[in-house]
Protein backbone atom coordinates (compact mmCIF):
# COMPACT_ATOMS: atom_id res chain seq x y z
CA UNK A 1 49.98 134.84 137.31
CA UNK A 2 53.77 135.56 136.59
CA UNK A 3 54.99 133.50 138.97
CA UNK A 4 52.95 130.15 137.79
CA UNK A 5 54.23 130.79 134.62
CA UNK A 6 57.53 131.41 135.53
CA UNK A 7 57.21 128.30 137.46
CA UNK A 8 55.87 126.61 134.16
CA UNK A 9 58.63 127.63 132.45
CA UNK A 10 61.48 126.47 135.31
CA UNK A 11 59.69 122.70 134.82
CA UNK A 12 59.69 122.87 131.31
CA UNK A 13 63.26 123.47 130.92
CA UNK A 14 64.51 121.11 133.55
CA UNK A 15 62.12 118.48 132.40
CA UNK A 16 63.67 119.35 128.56
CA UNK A 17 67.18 118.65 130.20
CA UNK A 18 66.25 115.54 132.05
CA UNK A 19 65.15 113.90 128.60
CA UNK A 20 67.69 115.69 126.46
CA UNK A 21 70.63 114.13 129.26
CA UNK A 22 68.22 110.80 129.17
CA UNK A 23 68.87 110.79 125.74
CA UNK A 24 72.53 111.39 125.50
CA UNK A 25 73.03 108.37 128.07
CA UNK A 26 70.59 106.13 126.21
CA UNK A 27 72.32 106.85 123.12
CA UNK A 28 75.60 105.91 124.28
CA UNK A 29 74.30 102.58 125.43
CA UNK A 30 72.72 101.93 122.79
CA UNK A 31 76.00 102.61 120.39
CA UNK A 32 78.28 101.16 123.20
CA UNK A 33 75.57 97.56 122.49
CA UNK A 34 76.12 98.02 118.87
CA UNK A 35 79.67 98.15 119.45
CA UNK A 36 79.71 94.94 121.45
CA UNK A 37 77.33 93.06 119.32
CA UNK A 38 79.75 93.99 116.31
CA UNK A 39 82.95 92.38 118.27
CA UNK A 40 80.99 89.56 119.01
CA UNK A 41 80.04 88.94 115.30
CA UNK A 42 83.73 89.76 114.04
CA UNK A 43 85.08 87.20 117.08
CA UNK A 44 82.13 84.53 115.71
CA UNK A 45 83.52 84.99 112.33
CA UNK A 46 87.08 84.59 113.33
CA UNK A 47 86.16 81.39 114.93
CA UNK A 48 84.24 80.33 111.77
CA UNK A 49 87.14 81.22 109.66
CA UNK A 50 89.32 79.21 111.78
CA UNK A 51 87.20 76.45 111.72
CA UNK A 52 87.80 76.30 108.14
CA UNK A 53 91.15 76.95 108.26
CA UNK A 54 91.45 73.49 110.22
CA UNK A 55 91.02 71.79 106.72
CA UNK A 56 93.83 72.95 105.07
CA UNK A 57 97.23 71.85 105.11
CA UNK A 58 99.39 73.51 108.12
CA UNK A 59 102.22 74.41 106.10
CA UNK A 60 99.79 76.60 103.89
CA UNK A 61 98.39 78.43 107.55
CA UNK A 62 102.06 80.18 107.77
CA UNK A 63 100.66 82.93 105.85
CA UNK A 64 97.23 85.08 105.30
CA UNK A 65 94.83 82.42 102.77
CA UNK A 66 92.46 83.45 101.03
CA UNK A 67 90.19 80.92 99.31
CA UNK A 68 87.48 81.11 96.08
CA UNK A 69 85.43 77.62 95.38
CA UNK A 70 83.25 77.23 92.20
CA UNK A 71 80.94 74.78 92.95
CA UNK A 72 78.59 73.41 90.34
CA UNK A 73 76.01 70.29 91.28
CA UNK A 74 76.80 70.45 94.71
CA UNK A 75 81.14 69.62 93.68
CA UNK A 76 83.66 71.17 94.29
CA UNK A 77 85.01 72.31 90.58
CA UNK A 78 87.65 74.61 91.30
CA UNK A 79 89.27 76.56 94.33
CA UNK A 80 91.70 79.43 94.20
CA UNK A 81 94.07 79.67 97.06
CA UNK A 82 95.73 83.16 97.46
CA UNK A 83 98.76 82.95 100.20
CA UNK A 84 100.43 86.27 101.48
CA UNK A 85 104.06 85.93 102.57
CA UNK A 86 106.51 87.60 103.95
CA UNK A 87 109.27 87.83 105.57
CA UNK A 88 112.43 85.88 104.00
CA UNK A 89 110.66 84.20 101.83
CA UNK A 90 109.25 87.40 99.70
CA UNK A 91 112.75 88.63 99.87
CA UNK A 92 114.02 85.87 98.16
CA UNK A 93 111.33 85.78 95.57
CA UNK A 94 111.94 88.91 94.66
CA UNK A 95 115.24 88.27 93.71
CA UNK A 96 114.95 86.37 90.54
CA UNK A 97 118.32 84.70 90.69
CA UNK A 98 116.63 82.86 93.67
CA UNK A 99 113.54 82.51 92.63
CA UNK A 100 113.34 79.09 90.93
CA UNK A 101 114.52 77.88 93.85
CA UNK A 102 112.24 78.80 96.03
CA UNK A 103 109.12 78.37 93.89
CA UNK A 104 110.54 74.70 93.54
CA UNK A 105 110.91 74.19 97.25
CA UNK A 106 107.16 75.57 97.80
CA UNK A 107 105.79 73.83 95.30
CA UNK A 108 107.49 70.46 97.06
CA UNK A 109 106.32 71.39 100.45
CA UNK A 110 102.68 72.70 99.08
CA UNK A 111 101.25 70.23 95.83
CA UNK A 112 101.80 67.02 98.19
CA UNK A 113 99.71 68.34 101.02
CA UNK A 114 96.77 69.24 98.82
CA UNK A 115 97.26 65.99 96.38
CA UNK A 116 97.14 63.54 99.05
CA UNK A 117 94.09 65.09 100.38
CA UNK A 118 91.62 61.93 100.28
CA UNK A 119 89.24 63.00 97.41
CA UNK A 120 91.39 64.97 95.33
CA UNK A 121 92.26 62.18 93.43
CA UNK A 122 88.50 61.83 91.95
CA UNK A 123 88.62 65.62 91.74
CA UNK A 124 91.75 65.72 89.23
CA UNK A 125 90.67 62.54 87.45
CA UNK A 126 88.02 65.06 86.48
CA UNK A 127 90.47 67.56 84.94
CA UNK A 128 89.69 70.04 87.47
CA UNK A 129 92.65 72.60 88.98
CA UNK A 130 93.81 74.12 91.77
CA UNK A 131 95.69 77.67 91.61
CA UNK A 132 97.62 78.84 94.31
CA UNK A 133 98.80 82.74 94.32
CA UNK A 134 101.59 83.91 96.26
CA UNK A 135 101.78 87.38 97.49
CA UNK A 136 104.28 89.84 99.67
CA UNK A 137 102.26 91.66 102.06
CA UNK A 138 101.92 95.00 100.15
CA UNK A 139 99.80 92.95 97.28
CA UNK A 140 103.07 92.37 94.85
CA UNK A 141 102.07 88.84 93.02
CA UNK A 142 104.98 86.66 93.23
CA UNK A 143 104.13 83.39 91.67
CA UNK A 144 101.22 81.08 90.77
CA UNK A 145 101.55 77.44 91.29
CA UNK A 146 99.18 75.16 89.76
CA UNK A 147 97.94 71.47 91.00
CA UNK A 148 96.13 69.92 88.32
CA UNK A 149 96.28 65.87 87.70
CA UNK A 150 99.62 65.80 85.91
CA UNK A 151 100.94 68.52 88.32
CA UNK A 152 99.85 65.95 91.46
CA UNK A 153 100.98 62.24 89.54
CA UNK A 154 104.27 62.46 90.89
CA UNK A 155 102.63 63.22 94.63
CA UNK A 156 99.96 61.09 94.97
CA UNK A 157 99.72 58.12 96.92
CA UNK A 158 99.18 55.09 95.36
């Protein structure tokens, strides 16, 4: 009787081990799925995100964006662009003497994109704004440029 329960016991362990290693290697396919499924969302998202990105202006794609809509009865009532920069530009905007400047050279290059953007014009005969924040890449606000109707009058098409 000692040796059919010793024999008992040898099968008991090694058929503990089989489903204990079982279900190590199921677990690490199961977390290796999760892991893929996860890249394949953030990738999917990426692409979405680019998608959208195809409606803005190029010039304002340089940088990171960052875009808040309010949207009230189905319209568009305001959007808040936030633009990271870097580089030479958030050098030179942090140097005040400079600054103007180069607020007034963004502003040039960035309000007549977004004002000649078929639609706007109803949007700001509204009174409704757009607010674009600049950043430098550790999160320093630079400047805020603001399109509203009077801002875009000198940029619109007639």
């Amino acid at each position: 009787m000692g040796n059919k329960t010793l024999k008992w016991i040898v099968v008991a362990i090694v058929v503990f081990g089989v489903v204990k290693i079982s279900g190590y290697v199921g677990g690490y396919f199961a977390q290796q799925e999760l892991k893929d499924r996860e890249t394949s969302l953030n990738a999917s998202l990426d692409e979405e995100i680019a998608k959208a990105n195809t409606n803005l202006p190029q010039d304002i794609l340089k940088g990171r964006i960052a875009l808040i809509s309010v949207i009230r009865e189905g319209k568009i009532i305001y959007q808040n662009y936030t633009l990271t920069i870097g580089g030479e530009e958030a050098s030179t905007l942090k140097d005040n003497t400079k600054k103007s400047q180069v607020v007034e050279s963004l502003e040039a290059d960035i309000l007549p994109s977004f004002c000649n953007i078929s639609g706007k014009k109803e949007v700001f005969a509204s009174g409704y704004f757009y607010r674009f924040k600049y950043f430098t890449p550790d999160g320093e606000l630079l400047f805020i440029v603001t399109a509203d109707k009077d801002s875009c009058s000198k940029y619109q098409k007639a």
